[in-house]
PDB file of N, CA and C in Angstrom:
ATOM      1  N   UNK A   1     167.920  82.413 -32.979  1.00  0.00           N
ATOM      2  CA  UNK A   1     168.656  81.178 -32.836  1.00  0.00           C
ATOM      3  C   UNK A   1     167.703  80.000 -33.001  1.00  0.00           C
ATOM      4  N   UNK A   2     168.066  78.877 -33.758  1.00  0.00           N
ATOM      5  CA  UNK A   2     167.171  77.770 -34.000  1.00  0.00           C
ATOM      6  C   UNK A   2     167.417  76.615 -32.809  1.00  0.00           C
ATOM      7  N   UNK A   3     166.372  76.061 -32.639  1.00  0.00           N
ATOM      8  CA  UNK A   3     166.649  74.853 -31.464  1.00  0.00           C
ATOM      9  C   UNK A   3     167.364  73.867 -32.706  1.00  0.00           C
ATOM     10  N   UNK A   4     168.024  72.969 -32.226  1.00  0.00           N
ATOM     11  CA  UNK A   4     169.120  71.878 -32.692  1.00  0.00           C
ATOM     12  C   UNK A   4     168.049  70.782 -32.022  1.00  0.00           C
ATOM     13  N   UNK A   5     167.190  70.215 -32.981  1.00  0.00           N
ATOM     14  CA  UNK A   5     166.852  68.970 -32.570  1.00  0.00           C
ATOM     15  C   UNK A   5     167.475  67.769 -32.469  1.00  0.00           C
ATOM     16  N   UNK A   6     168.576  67.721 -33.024  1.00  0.00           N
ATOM     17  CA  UNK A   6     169.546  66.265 -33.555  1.00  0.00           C
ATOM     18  C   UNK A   6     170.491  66.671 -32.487  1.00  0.00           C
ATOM     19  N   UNK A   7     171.147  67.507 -31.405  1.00  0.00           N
ATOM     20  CA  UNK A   7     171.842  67.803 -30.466  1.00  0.00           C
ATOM     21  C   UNK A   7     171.375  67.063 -29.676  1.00  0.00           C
ATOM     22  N   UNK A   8     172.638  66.417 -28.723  1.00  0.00           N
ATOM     23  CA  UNK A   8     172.476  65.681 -27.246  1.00  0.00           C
ATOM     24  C   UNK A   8     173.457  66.292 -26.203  1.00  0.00           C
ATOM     25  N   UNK A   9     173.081  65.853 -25.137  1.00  0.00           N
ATOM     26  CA  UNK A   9     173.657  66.829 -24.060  1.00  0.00           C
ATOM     27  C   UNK A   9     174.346  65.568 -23.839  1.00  0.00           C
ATOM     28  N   UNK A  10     176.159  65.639 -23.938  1.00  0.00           N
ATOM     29  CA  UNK A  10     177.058  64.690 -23.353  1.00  0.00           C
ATOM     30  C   UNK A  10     177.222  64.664 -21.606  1.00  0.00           C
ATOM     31  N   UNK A  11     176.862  63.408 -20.846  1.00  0.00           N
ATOM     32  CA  UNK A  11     176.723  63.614 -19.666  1.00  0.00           C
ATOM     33  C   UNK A  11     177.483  62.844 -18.670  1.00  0.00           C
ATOM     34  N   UNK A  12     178.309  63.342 -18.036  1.00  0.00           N
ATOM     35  CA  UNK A  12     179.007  62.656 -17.153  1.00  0.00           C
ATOM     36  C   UNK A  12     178.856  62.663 -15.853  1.00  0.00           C
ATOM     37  N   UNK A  13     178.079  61.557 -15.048  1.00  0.00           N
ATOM     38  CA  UNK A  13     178.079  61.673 -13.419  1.00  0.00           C
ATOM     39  C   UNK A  13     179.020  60.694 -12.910  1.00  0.00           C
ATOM     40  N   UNK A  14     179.663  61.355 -11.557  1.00  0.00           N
ATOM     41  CA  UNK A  14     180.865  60.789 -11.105  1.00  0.00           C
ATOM     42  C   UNK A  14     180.546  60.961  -9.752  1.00  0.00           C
ATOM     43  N   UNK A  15     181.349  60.289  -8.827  1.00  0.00           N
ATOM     44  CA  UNK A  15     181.675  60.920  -7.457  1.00  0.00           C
ATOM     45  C   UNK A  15     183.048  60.474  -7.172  1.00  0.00           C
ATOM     46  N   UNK A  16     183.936  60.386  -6.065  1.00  0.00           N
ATOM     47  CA  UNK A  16     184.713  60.700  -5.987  1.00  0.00           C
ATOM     48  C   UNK A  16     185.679  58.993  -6.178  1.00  0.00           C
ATOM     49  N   UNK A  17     184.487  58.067  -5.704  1.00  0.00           N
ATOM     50  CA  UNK A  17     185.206  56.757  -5.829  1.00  0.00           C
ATOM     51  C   UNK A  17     184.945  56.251  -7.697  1.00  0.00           C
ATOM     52  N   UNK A  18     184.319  56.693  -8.618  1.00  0.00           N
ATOM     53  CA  UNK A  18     183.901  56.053  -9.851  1.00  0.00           C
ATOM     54  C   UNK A  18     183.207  56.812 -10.541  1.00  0.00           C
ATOM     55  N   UNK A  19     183.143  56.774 -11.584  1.00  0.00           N
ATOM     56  CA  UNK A  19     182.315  57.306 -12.591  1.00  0.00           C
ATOM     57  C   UNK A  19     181.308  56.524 -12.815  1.00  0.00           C
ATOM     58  N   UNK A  20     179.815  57.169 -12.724  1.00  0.00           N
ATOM     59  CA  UNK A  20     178.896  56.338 -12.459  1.00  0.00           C
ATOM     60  C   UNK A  20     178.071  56.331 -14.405  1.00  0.00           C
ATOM     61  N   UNK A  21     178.152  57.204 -14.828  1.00  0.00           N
ATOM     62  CA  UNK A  21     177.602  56.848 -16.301  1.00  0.00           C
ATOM     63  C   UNK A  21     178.259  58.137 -17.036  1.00  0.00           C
ATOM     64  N   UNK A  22     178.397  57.590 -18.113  1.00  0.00           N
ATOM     65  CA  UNK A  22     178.824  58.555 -18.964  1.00  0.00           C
ATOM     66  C   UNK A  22     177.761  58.516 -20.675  1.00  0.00           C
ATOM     67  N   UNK A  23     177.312  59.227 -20.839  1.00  0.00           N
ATOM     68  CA  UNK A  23     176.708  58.782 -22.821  1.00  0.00           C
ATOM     69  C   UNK A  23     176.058  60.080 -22.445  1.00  0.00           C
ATOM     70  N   UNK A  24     175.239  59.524 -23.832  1.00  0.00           N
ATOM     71  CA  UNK A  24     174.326  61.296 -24.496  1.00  0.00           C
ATOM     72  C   UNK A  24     172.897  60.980 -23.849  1.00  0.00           C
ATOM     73  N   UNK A  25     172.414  61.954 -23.860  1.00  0.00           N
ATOM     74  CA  UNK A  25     171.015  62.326 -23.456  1.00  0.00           C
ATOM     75  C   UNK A  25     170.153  63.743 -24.313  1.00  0.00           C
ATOM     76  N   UNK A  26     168.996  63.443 -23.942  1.00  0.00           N
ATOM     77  CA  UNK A  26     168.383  64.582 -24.582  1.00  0.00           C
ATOM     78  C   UNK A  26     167.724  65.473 -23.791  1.00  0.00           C
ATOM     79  N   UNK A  27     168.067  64.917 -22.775  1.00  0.00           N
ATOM     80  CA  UNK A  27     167.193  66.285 -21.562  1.00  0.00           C
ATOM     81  C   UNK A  27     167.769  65.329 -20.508  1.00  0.00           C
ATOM     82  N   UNK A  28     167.791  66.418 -19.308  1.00  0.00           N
ATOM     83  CA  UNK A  28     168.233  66.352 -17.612  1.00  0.00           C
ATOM     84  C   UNK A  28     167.359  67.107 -16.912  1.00  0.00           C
ATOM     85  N   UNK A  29     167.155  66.455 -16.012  1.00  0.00           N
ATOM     86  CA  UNK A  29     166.511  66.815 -14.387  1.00  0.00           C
ATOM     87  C   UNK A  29     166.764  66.141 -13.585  1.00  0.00           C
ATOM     88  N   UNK A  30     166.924  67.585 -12.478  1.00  0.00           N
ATOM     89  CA  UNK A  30     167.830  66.982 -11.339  1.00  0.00           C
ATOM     90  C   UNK A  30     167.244  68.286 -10.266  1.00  0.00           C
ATOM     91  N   UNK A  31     167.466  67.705  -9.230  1.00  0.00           N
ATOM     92  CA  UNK A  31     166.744  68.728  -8.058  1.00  0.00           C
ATOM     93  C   UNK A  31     167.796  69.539  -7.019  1.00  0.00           C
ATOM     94  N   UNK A  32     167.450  70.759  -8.173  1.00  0.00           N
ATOM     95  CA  UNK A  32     168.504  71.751  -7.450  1.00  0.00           C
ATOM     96  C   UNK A  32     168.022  72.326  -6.434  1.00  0.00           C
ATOM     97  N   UNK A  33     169.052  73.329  -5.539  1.00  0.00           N
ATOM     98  CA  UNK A  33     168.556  73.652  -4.084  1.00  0.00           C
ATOM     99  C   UNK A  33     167.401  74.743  -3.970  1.00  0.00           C
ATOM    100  N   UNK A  34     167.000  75.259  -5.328  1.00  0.00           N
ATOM    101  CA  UNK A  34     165.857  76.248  -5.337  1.00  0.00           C
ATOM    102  C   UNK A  34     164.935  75.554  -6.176  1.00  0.00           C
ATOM    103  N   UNK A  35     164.418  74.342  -6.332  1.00  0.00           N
ATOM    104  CA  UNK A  35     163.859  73.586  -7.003  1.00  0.00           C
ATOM    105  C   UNK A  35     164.564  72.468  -8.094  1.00  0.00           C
ATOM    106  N   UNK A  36     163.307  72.029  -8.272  1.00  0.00           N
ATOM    107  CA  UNK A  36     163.697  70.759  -9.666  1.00  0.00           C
ATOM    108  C   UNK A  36     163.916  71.849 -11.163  1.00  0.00           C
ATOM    109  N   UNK A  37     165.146  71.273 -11.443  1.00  0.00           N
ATOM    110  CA  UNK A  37     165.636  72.184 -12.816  1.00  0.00           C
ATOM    111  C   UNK A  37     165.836  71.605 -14.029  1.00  0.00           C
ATOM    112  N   UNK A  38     165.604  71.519 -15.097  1.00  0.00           N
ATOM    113  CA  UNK A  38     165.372  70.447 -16.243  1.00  0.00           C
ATOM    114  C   UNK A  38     166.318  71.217 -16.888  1.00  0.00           C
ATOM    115  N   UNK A  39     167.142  70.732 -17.939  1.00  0.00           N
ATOM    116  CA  UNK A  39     168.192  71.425 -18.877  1.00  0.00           C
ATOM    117  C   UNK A  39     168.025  70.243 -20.131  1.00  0.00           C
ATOM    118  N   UNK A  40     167.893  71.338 -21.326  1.00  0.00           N
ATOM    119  CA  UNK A  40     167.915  70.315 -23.112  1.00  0.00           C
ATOM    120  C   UNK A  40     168.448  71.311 -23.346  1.00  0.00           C
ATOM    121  N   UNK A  41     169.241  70.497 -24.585  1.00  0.00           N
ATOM    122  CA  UNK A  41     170.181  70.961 -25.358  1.00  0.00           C
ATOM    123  C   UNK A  41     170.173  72.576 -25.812  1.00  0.00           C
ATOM    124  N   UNK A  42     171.143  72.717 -26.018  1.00  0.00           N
ATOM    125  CA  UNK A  42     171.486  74.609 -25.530  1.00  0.00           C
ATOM    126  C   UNK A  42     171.301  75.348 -24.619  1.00  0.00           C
ATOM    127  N   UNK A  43     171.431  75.078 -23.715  1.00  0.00           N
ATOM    128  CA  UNK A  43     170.841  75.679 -22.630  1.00  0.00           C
ATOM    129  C   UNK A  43     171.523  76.401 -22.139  1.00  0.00           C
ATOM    130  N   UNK A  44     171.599  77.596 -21.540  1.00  0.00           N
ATOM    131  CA  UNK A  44     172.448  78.627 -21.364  1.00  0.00           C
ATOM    132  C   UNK A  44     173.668  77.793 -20.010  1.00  0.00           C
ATOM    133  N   UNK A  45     174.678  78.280 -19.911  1.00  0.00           N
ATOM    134  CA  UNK A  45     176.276  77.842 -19.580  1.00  0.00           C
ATOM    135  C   UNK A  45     175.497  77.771 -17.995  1.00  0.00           C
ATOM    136  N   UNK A  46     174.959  77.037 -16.882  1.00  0.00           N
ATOM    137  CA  UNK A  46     174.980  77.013 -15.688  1.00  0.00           C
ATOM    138  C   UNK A  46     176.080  76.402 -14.867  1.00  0.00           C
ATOM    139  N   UNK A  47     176.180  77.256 -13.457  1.00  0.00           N
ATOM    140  CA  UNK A  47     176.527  75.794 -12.368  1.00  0.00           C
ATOM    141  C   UNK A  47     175.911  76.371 -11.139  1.00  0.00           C
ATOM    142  N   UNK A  48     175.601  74.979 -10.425  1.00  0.00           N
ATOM    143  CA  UNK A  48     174.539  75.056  -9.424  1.00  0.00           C
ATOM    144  C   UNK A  48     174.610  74.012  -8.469  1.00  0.00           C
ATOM    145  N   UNK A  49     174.344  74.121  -7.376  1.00  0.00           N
ATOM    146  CA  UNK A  49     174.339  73.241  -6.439  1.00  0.00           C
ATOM    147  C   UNK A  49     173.128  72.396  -6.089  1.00  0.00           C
ATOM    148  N   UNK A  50     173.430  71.265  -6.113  1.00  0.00           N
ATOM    149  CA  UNK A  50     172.108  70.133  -6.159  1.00  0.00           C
ATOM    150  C   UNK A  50     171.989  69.484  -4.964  1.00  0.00           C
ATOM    151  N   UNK A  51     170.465  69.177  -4.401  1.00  0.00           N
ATOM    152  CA  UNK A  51     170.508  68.572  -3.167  1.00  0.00           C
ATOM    153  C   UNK A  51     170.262  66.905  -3.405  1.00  0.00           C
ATOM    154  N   UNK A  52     169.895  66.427  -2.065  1.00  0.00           N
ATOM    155  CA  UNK A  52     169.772  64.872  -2.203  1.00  0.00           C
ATOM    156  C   UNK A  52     168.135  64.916  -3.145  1.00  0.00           C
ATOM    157  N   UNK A  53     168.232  63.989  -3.920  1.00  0.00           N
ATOM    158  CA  UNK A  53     167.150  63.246  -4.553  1.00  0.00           C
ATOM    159  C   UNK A  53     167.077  62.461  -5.965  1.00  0.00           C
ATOM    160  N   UNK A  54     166.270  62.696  -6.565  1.00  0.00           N
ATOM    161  CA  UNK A  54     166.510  61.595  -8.107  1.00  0.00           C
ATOM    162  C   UNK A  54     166.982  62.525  -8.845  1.00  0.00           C
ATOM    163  N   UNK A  55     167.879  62.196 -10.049  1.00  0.00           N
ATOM    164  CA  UNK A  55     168.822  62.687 -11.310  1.00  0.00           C
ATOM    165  C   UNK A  55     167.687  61.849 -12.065  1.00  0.00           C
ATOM    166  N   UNK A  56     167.007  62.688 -13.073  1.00  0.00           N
ATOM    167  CA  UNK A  56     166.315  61.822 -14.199  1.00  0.00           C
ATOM    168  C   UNK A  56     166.920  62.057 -15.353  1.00  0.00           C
ATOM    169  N   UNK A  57     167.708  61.138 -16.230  1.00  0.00           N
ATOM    170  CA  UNK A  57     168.302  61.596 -17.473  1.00  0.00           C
ATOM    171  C   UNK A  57     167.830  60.677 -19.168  1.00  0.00           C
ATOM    172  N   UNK A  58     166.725  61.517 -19.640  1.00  0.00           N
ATOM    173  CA  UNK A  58     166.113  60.316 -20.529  1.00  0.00           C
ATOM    174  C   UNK A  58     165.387  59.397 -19.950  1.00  0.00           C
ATOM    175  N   UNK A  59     165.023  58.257 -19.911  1.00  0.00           N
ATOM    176  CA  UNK A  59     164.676  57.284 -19.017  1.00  0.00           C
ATOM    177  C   UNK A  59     165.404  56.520 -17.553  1.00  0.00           C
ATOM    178  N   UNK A  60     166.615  57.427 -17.842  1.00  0.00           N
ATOM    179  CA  UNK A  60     167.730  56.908 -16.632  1.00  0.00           C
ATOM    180  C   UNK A  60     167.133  57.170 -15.516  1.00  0.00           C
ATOM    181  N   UNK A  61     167.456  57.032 -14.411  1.00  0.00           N
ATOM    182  CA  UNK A  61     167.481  57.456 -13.123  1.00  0.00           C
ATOM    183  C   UNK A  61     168.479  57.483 -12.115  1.00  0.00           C
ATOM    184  N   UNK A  62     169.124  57.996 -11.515  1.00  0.00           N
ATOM    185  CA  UNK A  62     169.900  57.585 -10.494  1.00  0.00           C
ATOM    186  C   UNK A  62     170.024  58.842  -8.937  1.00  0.00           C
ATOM    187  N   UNK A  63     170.230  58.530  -8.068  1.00  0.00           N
ATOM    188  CA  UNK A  63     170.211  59.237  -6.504  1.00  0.00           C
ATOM    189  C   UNK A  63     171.504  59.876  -6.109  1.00  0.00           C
ATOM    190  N   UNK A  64     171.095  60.607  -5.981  1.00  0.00           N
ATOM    191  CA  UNK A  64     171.815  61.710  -5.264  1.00  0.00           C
ATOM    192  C   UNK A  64     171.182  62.196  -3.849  1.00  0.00           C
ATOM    193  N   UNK A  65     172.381  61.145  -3.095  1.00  0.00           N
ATOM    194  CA  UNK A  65     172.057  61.247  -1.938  1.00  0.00           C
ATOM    195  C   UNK A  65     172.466  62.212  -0.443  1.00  0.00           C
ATOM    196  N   UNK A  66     173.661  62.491  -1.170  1.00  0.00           N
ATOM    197  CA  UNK A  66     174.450  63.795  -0.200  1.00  0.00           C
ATOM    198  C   UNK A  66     174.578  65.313  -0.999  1.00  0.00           C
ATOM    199  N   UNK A  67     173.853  65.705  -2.203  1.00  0.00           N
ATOM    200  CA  UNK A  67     173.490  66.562  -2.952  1.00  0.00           C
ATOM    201  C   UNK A  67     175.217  66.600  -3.852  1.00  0.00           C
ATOM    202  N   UNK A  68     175.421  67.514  -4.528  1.00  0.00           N
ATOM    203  CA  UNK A  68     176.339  67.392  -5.447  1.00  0.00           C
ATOM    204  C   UNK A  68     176.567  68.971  -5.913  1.00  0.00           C
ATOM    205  N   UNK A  69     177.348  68.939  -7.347  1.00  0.00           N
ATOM    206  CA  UNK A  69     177.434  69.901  -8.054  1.00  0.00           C
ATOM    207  C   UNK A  69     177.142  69.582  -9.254  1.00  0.00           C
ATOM    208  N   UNK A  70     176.390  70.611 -10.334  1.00  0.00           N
ATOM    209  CA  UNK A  70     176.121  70.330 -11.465  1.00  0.00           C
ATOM    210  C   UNK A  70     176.716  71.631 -12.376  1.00  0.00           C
ATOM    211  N   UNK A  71     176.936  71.304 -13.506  1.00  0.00           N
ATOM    212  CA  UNK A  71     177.866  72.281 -14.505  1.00  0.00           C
ATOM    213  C   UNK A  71     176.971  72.055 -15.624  1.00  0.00           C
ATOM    214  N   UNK A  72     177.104  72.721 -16.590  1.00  0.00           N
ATOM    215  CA  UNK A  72     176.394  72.610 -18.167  1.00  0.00           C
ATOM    216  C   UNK A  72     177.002  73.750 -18.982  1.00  0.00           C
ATOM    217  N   UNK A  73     177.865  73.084 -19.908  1.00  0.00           N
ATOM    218  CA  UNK A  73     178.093  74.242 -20.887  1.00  0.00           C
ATOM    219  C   UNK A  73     178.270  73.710 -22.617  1.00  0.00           C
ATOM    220  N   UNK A  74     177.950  74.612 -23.297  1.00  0.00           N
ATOM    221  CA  UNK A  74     177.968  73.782 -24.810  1.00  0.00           C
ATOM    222  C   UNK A  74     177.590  72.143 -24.923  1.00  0.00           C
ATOM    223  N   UNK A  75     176.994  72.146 -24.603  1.00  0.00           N
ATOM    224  CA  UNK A  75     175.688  70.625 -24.419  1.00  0.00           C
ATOM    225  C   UNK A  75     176.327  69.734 -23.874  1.00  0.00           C
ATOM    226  N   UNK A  76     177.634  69.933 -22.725  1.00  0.00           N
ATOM    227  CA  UNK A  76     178.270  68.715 -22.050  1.00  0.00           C
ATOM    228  C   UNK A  76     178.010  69.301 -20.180  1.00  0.00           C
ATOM    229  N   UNK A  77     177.559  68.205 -19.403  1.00  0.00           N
ATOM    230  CA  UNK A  77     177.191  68.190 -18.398  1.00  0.00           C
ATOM    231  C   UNK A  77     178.023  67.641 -17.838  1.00  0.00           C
ATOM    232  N   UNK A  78     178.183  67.645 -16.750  1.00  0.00           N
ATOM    233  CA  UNK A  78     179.004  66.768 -15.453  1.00  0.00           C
ATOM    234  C   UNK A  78     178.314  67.188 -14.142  1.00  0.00           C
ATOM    235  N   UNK A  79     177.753  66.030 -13.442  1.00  0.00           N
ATOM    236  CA  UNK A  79     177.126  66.224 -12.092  1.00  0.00           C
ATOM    237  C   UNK A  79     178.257  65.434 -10.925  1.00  0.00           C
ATOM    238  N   UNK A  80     178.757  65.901 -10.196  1.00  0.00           N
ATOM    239  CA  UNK A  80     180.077  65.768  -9.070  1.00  0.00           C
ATOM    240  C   UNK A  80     178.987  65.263  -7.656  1.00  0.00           C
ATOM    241  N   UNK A  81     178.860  63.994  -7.718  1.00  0.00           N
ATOM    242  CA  UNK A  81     178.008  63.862  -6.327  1.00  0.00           C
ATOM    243  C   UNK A  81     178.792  63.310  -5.219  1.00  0.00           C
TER     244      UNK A  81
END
């Protein structure tokens, strides 16, 4: 299988009052409950439970402060904090 360099991971973080960003990215890290877990494009289908700390997405950043849920499948993400 070839890596897809021109692929972006579509990413949606929300919580329950708003959707906090939505666009493409080329890599995620985010600090799951058995460590910090990085995901780029193709990355096999996860979901996992995330604790409180920083979401780094590209140059983004944003907190996750009561931990969340994270999903990834066919290069679209959604983190539920």
């Amino acid at each position: 299988m070839k890596y897809n360099y021109l692929a972006m991971i579509k990413l949606i973080i929300l919580n329950l009052k708003e959707k906090i960003f939505e666009g493409e990215v080329s890599s995620l890290t985010l600090p799951g409950e058995q460590g910090e877990l990085t995901v780029l494009t193709d990355h096999v289908p996860i979901v996992t439970a995330i604790k409180s700390g920083t979401i780094r997405a590209d140059q983004k950043y944003f907190e996750s402060k009561g931990g969340g849920i994270f999903e990834f499948n066919q290069n679209a993400a959604t983190i539920l904090l």
